[in-house]
PDB file of N, CA and C in Angstrom:
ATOM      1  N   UNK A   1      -6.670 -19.661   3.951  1.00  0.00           N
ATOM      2  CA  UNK A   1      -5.957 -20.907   4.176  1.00  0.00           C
ATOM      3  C   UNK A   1      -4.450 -20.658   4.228  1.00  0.00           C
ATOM      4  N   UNK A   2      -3.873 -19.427   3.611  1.00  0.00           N
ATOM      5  CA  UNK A   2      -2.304 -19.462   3.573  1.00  0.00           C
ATOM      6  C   UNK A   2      -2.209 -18.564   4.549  1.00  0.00           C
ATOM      7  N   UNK A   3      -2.680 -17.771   5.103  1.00  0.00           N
ATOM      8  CA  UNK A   3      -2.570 -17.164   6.125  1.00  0.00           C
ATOM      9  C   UNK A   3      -2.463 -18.045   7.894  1.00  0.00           C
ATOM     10  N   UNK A   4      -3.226 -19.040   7.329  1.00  0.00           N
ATOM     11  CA  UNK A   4      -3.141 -20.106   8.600  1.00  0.00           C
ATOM     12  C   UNK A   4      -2.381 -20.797   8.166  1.00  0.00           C
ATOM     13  N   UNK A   5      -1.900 -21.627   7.530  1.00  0.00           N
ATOM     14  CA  UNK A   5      -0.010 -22.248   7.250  1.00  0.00           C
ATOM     15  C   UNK A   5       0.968 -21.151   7.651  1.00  0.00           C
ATOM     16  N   UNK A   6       0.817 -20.075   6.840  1.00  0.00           N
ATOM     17  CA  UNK A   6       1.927 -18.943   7.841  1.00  0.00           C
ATOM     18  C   UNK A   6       1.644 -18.738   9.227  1.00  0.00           C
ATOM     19  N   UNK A   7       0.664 -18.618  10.094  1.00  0.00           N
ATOM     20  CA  UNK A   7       0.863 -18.636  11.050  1.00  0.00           C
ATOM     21  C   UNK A   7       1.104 -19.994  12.259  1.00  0.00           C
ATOM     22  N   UNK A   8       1.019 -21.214  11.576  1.00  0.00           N
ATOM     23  CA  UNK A   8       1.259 -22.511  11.687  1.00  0.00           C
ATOM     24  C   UNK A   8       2.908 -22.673  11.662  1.00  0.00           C
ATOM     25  N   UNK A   9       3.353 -21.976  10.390  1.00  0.00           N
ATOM     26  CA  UNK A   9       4.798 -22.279  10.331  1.00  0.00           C
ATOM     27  C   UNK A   9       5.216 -21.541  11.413  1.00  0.00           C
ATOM     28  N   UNK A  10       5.150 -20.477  11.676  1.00  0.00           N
ATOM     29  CA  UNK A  10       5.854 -19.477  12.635  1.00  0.00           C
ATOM     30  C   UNK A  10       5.946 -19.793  14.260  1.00  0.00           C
ATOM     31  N   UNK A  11       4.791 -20.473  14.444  1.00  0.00           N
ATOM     32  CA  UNK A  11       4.597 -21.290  15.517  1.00  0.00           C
ATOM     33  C   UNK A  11       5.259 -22.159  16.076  1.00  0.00           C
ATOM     34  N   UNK A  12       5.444 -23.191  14.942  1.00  0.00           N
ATOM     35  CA  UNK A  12       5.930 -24.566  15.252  1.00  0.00           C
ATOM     36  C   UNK A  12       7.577 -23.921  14.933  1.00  0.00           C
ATOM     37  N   UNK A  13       8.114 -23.132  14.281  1.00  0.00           N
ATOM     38  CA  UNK A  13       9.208 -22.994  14.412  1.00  0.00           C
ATOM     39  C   UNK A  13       9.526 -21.939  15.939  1.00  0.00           C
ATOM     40  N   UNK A  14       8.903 -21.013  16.244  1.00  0.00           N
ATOM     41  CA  UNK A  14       9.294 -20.735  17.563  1.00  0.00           C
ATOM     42  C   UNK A  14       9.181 -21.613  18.693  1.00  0.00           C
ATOM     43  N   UNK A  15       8.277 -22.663  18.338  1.00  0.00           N
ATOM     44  CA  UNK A  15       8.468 -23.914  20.000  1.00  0.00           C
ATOM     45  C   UNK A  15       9.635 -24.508  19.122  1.00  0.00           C
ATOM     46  N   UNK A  16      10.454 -24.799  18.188  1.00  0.00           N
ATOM     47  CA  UNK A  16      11.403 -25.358  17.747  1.00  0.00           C
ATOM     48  C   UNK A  16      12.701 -25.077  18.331  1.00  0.00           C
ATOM     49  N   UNK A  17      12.609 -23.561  17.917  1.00  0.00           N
ATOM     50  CA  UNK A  17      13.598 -22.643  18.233  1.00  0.00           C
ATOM     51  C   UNK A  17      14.029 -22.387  19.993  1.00  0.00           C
ATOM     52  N   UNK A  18      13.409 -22.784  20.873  1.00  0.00           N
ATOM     53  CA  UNK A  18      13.164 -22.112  22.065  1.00  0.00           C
ATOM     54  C   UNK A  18      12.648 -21.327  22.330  1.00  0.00           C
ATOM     55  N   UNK A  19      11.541 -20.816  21.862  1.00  0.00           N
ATOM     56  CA  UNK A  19      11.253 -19.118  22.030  1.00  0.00           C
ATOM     57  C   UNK A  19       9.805 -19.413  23.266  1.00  0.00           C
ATOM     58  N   UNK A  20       9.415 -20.529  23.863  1.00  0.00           N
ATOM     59  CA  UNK A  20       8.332 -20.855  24.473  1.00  0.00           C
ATOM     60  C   UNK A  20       9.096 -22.065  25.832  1.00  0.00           C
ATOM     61  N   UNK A  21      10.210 -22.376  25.814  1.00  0.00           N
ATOM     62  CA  UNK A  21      10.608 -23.208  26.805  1.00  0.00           C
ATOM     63  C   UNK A  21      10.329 -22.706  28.240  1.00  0.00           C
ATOM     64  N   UNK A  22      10.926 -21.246  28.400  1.00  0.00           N
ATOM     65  CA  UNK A  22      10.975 -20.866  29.907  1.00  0.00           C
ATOM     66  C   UNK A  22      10.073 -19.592  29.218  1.00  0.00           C
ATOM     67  N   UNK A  23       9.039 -19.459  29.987  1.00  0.00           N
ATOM     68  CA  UNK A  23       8.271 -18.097  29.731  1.00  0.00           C
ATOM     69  C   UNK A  23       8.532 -16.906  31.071  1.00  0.00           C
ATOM     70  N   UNK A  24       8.695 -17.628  32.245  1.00  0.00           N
ATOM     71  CA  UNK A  24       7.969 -16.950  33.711  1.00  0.00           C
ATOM     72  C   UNK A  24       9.926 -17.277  34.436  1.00  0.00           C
ATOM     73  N   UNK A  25      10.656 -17.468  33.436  1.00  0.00           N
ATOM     74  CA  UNK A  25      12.106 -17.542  34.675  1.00  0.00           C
ATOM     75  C   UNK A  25      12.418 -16.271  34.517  1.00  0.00           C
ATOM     76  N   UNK A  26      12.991 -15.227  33.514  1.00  0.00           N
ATOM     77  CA  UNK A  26      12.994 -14.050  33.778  1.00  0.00           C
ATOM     78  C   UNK A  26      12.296 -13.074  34.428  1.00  0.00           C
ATOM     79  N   UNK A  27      11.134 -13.538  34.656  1.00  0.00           N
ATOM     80  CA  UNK A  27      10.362 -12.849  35.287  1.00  0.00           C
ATOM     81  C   UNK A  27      10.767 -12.858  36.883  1.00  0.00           C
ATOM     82  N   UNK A  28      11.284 -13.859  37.393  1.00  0.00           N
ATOM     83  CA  UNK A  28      11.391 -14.356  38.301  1.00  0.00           C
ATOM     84  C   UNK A  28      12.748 -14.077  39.047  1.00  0.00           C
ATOM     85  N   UNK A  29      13.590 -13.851  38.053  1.00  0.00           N
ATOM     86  CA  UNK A  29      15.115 -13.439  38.181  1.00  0.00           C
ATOM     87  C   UNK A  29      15.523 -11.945  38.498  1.00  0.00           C
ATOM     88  N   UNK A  30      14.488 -11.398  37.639  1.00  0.00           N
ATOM     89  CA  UNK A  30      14.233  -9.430  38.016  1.00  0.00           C
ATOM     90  C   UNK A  30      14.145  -9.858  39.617  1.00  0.00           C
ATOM     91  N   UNK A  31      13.184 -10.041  40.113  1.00  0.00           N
ATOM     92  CA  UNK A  31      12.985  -9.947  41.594  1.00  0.00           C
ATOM     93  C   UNK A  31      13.996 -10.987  42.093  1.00  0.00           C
ATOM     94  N   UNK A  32      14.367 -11.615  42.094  1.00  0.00           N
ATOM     95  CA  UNK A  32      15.706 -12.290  43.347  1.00  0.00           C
ATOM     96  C   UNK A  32      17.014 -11.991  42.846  1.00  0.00           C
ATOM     97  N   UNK A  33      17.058 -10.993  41.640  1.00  0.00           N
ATOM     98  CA  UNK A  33      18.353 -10.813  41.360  1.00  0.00           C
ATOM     99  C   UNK A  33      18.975  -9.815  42.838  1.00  0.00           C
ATOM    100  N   UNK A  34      18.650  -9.104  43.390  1.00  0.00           N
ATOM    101  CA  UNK A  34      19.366  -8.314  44.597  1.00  0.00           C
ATOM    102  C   UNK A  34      19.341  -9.319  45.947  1.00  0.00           C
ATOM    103  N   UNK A  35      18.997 -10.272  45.703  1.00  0.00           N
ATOM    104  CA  UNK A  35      19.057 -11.398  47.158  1.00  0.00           C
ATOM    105  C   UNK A  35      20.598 -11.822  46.952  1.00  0.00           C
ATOM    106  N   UNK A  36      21.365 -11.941  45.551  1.00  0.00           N
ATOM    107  CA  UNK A  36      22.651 -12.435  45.504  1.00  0.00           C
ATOM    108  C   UNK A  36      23.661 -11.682  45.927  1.00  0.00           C
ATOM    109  N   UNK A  37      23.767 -10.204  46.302  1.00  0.00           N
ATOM    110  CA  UNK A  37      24.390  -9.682  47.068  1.00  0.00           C
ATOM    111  C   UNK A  37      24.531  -9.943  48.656  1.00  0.00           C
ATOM    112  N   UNK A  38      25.845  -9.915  48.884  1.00  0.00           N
ATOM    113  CA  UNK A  38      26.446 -10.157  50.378  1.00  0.00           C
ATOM    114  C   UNK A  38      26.097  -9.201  51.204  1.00  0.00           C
ATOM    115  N   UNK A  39      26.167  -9.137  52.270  1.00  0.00           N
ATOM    116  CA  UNK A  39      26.128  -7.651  52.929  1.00  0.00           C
ATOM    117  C   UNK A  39      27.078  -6.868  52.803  1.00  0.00           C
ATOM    118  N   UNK A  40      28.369  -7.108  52.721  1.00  0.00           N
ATOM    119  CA  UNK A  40      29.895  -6.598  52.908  1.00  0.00           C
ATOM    120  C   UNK A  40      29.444  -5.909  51.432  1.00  0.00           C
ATOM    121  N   UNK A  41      29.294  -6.441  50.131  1.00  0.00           N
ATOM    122  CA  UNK A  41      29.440  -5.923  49.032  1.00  0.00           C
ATOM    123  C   UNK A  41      27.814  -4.361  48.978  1.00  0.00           C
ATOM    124  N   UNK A  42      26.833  -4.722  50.304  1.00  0.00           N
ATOM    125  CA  UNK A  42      26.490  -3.857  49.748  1.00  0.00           C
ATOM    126  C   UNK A  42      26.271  -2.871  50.902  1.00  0.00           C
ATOM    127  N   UNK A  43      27.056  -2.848  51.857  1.00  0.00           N
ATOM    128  CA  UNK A  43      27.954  -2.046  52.346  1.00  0.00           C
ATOM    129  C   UNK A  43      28.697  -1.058  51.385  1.00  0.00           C
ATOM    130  N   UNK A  44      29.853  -1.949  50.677  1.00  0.00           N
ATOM    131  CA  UNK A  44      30.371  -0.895  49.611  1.00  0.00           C
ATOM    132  C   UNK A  44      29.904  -0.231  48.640  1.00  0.00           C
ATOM    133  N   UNK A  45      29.054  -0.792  48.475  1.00  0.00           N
ATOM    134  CA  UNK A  45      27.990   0.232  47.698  1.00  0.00           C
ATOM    135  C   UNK A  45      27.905   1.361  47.587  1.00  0.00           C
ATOM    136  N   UNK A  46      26.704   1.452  49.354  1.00  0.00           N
ATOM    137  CA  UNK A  46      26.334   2.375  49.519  1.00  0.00           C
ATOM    138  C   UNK A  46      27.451   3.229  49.841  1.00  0.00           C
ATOM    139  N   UNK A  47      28.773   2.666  50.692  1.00  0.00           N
ATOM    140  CA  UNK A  47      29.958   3.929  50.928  1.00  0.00           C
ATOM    141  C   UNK A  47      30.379   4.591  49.108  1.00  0.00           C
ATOM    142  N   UNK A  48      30.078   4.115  48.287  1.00  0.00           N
ATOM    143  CA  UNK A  48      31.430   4.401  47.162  1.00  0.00           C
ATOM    144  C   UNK A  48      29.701   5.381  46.729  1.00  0.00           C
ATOM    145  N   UNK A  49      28.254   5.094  47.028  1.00  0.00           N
ATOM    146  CA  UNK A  49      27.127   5.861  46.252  1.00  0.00           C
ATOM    147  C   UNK A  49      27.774   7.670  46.390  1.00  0.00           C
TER     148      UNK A  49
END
């Protein structure tokens, strides 16, 4: 029984906390993070690689 209140508390304080709001946006940000580059900037890029 105290093992399920501890894992009850821990719960309800991480949906408290934010820890469950956005699950799948980082996920999502890895892959379109290189769409925010210009061409010009990645032009320089590759000249300065």
């Amino acid at each position: 029984m105290l093992i399920l209140v501890v894992i009850a508390g821990f719960f309800f304080w991480s949906v408290k906390s934010g820890q469950m709001d956005d699950l799948e946006g980082p996920a999502y940000r890895i892959l379109m993070d290189d769409d925010d580059i210009k061409p010009e900037e990645k032009k320089q890029h590759k000249e300065s690689s």
